[in-house]
N, C-alpha and C. Protein backbone atom coordinates (compact mmCIF):
# COMPACT_ATOMS: atom_id res chain seq x y z
N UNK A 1 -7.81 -17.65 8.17
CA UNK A 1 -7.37 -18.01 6.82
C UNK A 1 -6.37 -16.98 6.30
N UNK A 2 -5.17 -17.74 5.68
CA UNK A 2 -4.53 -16.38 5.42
C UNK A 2 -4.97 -16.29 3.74
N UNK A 3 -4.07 -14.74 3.66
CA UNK A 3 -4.63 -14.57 2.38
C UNK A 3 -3.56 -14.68 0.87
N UNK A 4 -3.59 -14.66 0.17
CA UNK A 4 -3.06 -15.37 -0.84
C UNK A 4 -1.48 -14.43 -1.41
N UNK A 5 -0.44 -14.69 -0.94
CA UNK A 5 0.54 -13.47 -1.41
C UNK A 5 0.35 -12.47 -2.48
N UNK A 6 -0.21 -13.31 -3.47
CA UNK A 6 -0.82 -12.31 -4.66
C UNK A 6 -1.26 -11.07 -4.41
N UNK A 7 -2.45 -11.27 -3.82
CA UNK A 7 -3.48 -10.38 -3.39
C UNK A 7 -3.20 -9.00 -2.12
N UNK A 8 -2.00 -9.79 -1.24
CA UNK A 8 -1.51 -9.38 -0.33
C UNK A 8 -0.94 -7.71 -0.78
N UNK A 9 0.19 -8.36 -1.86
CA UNK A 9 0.93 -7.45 -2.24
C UNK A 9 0.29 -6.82 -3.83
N UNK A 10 -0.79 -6.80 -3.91
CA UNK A 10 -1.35 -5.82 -5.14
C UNK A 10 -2.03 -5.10 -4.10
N UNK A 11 -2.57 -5.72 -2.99
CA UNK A 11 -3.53 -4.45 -2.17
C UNK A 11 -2.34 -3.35 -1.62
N UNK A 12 -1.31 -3.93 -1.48
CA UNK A 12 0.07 -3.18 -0.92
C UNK A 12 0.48 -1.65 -1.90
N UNK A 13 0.84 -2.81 -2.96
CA UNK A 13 1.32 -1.82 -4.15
C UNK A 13 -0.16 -0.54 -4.37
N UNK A 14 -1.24 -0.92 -4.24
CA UNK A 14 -2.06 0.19 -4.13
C UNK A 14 -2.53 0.96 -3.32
N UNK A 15 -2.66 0.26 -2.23
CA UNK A 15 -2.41 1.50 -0.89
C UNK A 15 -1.19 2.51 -0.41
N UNK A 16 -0.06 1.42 -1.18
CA UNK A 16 1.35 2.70 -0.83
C UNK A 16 1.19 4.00 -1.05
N UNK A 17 0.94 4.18 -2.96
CA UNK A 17 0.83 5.68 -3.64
C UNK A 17 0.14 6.42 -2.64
N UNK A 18 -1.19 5.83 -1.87
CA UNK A 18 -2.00 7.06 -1.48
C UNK A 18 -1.68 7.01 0.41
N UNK A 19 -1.04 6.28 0.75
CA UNK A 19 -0.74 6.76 1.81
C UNK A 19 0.77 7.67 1.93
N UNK A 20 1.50 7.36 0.47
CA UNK A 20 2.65 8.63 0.34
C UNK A 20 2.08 9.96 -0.05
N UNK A 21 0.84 10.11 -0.70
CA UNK A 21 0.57 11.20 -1.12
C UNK A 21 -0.34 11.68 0.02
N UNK A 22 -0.97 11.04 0.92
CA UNK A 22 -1.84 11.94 1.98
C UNK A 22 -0.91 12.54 2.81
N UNK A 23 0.76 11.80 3.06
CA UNK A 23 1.17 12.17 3.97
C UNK A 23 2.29 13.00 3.14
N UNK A 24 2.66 13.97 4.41
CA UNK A 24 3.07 15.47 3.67
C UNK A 24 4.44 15.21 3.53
N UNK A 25 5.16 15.76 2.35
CA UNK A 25 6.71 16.00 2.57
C UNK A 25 7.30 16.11 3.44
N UNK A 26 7.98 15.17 3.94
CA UNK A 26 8.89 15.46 5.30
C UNK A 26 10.43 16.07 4.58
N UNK A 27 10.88 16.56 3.60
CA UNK A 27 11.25 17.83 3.08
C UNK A 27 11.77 18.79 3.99
């Protein structure tokens, strides 16, 4: 079943922040 674009991209928009912030400055 797929899953609903909505949902897709709010789980997106909230996993981004914390996978930019675990990963370190490439700086």
């Amino acid at each position: 079943q797929f899953l609903p674009i909505t949902l897709v991209m709010c789980l997106w928009y909230t996993t981004l922040p914390i996978t930019m912030f675990s990963l370190p400055p490439s700086q």
